[in-house]
PDB file of N, CA and C in Angstrom:
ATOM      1  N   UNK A   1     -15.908  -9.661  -2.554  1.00  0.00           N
ATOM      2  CA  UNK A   1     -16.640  -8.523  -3.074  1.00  0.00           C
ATOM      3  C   UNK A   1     -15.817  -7.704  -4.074  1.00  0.00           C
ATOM      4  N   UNK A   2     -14.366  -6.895  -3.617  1.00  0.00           N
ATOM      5  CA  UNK A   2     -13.642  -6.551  -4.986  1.00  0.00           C
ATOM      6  C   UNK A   2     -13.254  -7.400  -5.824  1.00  0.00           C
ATOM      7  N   UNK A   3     -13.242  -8.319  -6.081  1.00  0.00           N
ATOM      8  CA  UNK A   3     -12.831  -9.348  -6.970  1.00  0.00           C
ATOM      9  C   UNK A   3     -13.646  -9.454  -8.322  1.00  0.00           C
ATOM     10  N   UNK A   4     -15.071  -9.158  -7.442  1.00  0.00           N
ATOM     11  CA  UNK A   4     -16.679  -9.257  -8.550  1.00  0.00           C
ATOM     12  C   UNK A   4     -16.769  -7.955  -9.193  1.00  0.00           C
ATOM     13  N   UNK A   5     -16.510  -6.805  -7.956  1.00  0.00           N
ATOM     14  CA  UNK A   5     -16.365  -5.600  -9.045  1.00  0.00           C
ATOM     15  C   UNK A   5     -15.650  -5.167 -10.023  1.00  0.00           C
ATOM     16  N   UNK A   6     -14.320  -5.715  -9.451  1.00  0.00           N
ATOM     17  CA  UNK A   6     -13.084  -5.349 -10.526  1.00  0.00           C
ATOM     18  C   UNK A   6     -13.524  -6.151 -11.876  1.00  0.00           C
ATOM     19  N   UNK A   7     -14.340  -6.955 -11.826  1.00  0.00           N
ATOM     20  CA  UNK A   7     -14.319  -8.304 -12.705  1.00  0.00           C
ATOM     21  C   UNK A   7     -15.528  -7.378 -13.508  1.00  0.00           C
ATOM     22  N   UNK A   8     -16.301  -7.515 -13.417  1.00  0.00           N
ATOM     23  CA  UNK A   8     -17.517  -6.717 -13.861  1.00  0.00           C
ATOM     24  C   UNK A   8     -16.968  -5.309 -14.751  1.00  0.00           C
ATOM     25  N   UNK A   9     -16.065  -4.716 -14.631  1.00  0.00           N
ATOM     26  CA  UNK A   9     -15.485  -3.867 -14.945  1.00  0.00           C
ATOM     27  C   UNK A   9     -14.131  -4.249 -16.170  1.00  0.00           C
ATOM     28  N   UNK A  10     -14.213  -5.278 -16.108  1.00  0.00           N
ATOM     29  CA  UNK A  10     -13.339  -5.655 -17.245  1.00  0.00           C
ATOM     30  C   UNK A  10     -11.487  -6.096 -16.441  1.00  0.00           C
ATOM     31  N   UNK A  11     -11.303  -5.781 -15.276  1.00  0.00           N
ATOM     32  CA  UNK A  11     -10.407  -5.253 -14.683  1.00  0.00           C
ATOM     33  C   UNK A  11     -10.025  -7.244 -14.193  1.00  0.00           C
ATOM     34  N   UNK A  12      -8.817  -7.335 -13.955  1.00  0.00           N
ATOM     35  CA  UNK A  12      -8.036  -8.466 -13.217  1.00  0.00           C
ATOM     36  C   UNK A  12      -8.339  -7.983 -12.068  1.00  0.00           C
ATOM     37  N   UNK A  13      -8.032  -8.965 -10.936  1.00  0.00           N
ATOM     38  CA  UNK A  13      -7.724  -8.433  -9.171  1.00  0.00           C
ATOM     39  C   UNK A  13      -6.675  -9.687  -9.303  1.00  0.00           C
ATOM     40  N   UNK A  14      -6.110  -8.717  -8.237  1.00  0.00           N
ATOM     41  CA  UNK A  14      -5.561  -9.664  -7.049  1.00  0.00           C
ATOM     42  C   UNK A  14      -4.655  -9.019  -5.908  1.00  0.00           C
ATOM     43  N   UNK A  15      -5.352 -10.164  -4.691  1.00  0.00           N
ATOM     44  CA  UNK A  15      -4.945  -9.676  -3.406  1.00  0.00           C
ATOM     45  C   UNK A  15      -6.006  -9.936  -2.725  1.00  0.00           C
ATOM     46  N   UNK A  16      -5.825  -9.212  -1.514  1.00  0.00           N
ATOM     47  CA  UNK A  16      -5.009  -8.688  -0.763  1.00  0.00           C
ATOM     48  C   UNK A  16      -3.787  -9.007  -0.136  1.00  0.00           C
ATOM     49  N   UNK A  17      -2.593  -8.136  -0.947  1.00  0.00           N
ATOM     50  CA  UNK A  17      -1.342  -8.685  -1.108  1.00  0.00           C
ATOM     51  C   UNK A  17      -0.516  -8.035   0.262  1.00  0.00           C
ATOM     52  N   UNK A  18      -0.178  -8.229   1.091  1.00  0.00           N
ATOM     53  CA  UNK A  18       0.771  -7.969   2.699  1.00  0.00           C
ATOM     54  C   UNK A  18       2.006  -7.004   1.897  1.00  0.00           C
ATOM     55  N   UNK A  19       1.590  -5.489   2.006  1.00  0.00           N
ATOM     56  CA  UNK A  19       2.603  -4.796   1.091  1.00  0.00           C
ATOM     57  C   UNK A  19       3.610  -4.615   1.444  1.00  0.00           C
ATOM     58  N   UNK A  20       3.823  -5.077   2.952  1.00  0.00           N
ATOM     59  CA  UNK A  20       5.324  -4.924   3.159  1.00  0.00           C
ATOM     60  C   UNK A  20       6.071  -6.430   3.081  1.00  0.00           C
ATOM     61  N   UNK A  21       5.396  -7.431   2.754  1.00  0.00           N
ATOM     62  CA  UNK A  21       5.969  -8.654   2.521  1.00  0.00           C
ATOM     63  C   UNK A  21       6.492  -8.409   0.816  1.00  0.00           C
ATOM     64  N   UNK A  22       8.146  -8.345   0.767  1.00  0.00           N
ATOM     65  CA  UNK A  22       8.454  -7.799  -0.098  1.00  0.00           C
ATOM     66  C   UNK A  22       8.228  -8.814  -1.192  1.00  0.00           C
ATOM     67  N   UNK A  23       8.565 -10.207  -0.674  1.00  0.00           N
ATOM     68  CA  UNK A  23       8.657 -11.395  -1.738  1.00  0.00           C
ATOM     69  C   UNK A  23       6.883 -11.350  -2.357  1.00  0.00           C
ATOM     70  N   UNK A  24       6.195 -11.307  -1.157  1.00  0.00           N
ATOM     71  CA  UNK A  24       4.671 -11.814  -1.615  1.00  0.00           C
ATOM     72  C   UNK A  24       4.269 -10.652  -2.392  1.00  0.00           C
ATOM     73  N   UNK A  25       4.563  -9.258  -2.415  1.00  0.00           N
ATOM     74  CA  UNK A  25       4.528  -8.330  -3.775  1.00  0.00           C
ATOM     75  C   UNK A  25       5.153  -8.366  -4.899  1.00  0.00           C
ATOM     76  N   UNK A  26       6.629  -8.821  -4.834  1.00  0.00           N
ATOM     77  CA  UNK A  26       7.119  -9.177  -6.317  1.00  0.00           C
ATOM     78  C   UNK A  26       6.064 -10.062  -7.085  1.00  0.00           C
ATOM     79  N   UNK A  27       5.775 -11.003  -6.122  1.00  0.00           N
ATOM     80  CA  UNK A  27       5.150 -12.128  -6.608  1.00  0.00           C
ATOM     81  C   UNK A  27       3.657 -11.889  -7.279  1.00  0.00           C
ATOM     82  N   UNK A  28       3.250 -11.266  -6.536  1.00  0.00           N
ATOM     83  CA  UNK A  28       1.701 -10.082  -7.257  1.00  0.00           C
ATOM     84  C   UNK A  28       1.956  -9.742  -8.188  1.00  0.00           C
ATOM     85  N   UNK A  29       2.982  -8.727  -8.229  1.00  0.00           N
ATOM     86  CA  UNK A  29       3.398  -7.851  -9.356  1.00  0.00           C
ATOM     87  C   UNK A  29       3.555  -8.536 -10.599  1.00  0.00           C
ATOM     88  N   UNK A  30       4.211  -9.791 -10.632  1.00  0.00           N
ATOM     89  CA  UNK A  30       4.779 -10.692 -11.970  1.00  0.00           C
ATOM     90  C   UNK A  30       3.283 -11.267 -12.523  1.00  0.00           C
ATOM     91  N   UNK A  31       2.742 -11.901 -11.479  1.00  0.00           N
ATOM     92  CA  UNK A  31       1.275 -12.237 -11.715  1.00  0.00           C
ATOM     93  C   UNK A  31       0.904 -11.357 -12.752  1.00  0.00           C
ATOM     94  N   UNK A  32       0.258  -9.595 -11.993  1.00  0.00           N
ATOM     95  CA  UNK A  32      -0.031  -8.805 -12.747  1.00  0.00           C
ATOM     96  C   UNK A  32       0.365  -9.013 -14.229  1.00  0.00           C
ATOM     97  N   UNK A  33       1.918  -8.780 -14.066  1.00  0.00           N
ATOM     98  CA  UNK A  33       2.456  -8.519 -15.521  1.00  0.00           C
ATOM     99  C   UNK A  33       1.971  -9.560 -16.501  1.00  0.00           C
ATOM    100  N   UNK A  34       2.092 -11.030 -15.979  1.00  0.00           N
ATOM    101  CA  UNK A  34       1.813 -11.495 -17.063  1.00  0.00           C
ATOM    102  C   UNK A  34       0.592 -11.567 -17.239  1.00  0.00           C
ATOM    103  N   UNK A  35      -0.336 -11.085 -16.576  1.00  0.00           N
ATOM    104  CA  UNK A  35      -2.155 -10.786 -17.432  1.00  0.00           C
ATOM    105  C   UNK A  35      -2.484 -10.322 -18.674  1.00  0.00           C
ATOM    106  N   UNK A  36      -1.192  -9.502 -18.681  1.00  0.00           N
ATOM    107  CA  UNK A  36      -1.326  -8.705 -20.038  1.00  0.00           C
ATOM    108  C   UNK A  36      -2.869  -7.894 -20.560  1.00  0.00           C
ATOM    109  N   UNK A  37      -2.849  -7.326 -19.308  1.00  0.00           N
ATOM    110  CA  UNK A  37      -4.253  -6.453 -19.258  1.00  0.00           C
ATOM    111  C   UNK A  37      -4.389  -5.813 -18.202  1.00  0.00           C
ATOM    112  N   UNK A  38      -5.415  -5.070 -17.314  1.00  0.00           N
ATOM    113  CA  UNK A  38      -5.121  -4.209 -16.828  1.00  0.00           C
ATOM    114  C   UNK A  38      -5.474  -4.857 -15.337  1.00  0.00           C
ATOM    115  N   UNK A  39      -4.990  -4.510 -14.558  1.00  0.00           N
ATOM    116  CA  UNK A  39      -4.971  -5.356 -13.146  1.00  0.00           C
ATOM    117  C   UNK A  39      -4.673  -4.706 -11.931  1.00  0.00           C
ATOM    118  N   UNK A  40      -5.423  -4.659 -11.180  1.00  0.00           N
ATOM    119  CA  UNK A  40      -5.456  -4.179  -9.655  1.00  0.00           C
ATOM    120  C   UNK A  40      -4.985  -4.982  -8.776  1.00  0.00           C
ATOM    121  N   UNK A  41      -3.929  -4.331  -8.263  1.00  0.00           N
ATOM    122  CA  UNK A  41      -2.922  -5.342  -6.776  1.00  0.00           C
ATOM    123  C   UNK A  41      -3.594  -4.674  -6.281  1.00  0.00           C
ATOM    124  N   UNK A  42      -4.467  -5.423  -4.944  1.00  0.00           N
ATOM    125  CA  UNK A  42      -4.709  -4.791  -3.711  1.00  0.00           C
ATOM    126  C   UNK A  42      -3.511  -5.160  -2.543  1.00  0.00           C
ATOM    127  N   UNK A  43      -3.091  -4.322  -2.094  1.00  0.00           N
ATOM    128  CA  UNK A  43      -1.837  -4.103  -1.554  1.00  0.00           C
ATOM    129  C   UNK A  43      -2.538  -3.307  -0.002  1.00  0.00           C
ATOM    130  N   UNK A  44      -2.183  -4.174   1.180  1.00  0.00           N
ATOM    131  CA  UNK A  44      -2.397  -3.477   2.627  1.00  0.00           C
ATOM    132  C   UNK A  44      -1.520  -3.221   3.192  1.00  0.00           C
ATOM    133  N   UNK A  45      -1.087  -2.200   3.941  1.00  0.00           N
ATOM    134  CA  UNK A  45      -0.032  -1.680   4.355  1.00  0.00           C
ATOM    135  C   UNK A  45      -0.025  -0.931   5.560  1.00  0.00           C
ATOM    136  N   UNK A  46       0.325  -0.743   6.801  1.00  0.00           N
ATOM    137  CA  UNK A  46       0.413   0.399   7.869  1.00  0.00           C
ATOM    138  C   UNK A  46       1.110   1.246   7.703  1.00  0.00           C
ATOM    139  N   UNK A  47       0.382   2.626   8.313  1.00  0.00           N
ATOM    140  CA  UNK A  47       1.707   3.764   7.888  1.00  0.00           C
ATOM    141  C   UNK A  47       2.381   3.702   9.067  1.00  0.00           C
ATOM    142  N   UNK A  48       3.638   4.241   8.623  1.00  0.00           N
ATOM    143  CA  UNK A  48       4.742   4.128   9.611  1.00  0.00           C
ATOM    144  C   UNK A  48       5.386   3.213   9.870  1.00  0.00           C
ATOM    145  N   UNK A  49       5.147   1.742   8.964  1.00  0.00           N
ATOM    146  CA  UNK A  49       5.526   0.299   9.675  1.00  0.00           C
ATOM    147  C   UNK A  49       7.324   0.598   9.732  1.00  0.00           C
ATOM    148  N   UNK A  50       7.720  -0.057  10.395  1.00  0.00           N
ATOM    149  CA  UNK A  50       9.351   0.346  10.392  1.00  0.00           C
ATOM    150  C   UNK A  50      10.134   1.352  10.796  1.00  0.00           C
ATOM    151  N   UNK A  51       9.421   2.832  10.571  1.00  0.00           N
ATOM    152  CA  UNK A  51       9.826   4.070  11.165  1.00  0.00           C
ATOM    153  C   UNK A  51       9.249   4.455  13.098  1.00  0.00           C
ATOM    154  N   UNK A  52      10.318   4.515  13.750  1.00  0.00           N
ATOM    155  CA  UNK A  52       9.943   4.328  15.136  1.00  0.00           C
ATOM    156  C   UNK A  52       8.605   5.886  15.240  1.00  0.00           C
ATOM    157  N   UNK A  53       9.072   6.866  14.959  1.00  0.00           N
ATOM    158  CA  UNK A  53       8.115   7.819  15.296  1.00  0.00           C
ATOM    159  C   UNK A  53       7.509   7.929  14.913  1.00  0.00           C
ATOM    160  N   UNK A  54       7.254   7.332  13.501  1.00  0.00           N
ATOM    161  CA  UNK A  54       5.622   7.205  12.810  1.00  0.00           C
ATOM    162  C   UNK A  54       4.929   6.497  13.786  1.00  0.00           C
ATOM    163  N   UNK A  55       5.598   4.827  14.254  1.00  0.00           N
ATOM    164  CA  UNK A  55       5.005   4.011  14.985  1.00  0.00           C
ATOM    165  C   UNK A  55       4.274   4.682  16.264  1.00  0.00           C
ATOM    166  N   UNK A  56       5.059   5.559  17.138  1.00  0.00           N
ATOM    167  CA  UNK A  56       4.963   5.126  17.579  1.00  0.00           C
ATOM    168  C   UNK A  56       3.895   6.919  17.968  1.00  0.00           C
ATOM    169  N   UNK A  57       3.685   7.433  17.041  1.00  0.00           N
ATOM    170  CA  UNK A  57       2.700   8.633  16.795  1.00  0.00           C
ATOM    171  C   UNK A  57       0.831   8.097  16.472  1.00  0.00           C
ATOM    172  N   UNK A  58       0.014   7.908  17.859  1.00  0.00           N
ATOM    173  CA  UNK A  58      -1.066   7.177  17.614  1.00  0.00           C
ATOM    174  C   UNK A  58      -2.056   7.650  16.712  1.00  0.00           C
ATOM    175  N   UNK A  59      -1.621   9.720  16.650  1.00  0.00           N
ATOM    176  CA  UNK A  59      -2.563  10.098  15.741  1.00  0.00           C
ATOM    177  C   UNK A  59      -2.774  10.029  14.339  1.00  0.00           C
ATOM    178  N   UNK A  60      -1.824  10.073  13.792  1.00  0.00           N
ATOM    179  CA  UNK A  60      -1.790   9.770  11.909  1.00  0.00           C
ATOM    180  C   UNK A  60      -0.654   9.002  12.024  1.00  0.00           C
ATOM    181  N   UNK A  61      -0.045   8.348  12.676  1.00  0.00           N
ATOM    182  CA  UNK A  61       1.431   7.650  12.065  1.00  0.00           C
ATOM    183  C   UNK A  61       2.521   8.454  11.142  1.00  0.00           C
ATOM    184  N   UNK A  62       2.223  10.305  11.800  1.00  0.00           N
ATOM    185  CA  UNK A  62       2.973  11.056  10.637  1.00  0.00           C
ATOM    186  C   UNK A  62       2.773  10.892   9.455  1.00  0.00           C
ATOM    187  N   UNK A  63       1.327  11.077   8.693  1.00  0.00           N
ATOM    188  CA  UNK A  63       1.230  10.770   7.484  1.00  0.00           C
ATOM    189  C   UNK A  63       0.996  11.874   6.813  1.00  0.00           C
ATOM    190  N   UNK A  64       2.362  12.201   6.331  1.00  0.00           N
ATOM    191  CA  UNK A  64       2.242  13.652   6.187  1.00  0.00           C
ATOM    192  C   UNK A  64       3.803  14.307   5.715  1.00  0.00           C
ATOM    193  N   UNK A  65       4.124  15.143   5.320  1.00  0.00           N
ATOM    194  CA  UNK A  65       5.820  15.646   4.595  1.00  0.00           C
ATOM    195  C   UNK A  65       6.513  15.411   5.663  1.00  0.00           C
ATOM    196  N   UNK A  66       7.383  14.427   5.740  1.00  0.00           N
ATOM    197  CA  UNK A  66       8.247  14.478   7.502  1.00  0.00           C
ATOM    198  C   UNK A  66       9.952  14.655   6.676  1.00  0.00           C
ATOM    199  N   UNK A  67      10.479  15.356   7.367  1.00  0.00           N
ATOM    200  CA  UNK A  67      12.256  14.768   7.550  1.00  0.00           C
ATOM    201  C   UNK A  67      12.603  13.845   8.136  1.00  0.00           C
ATOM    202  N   UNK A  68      13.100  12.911   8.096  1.00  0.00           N
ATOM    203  CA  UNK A  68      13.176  11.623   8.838  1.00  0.00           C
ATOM    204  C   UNK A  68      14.585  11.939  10.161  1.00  0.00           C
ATOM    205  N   UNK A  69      15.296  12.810   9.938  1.00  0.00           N
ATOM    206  CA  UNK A  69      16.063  13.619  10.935  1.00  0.00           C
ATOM    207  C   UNK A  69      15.473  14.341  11.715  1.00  0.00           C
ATOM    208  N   UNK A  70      14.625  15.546  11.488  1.00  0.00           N
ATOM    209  CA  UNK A  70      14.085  16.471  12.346  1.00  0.00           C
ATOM    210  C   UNK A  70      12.524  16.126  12.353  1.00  0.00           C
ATOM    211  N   UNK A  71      12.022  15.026  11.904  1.00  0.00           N
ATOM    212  CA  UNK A  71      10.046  15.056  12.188  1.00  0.00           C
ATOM    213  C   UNK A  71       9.636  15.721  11.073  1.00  0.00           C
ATOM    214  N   UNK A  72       8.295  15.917  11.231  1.00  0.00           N
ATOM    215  CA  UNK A  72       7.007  16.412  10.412  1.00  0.00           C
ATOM    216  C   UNK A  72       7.725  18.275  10.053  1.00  0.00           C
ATOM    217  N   UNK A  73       7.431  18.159   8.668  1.00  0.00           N
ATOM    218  CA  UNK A  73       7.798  19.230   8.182  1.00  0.00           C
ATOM    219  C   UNK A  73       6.371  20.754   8.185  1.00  0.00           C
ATOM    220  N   UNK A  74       4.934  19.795   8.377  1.00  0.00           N
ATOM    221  CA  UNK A  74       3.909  20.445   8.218  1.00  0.00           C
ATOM    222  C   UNK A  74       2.903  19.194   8.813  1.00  0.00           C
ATOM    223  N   UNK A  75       1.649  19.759   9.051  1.00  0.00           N
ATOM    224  CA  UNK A  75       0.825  18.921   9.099  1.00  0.00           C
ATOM    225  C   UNK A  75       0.278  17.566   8.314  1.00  0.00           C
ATOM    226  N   UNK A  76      -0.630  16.830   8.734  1.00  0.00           N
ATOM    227  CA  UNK A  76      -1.068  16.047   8.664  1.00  0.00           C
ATOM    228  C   UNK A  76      -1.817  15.790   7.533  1.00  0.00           C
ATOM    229  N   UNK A  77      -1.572  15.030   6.164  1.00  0.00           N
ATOM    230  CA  UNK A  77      -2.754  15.236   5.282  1.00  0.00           C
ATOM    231  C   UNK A  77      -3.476  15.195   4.633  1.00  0.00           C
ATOM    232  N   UNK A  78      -4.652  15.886   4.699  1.00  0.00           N
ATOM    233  CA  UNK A  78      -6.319  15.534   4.383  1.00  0.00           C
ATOM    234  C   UNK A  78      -6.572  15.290   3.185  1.00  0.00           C
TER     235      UNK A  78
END
């Protein structure tokens, strides 16, 4: 389905690229580049992947201004 819209729109796709798979995003990215036009990485990602208290925070994954020493600097945000 995004593939047809982006397309319809004049636009490249590609993806859905595993955004924390660092190799399989370079690898998007170069794609992109060489289109030589304008192009949408769809890129999926979890928040918090890697950071224990994002993880392991069920309500937003701390998505939001944090210090990574002392936690969330402010709320959550909308």
């Amino acid at each position: 389905m995004p593939q047809s819209l982006f397309c319809e729109l004049g636009l490249h796709y590609l993806g859905p690229v595993d955004g924390h798979d660092i190799t399989a995003l370079e690898a998007a990215l170069e794609r992109a580049k060489a289109q030589g036009a304008p192009v949408v990485v769809h890129c999926i990602t979890r928040k918090g992947l890697g950071y224990a208290p994002a993880e392991q925070n069920e309500e937003d994954h701390l998505h939001g201004i944090i210090d990574p020493q002392t936690g969330p600097l402010c709320g959550p945000l909308v």
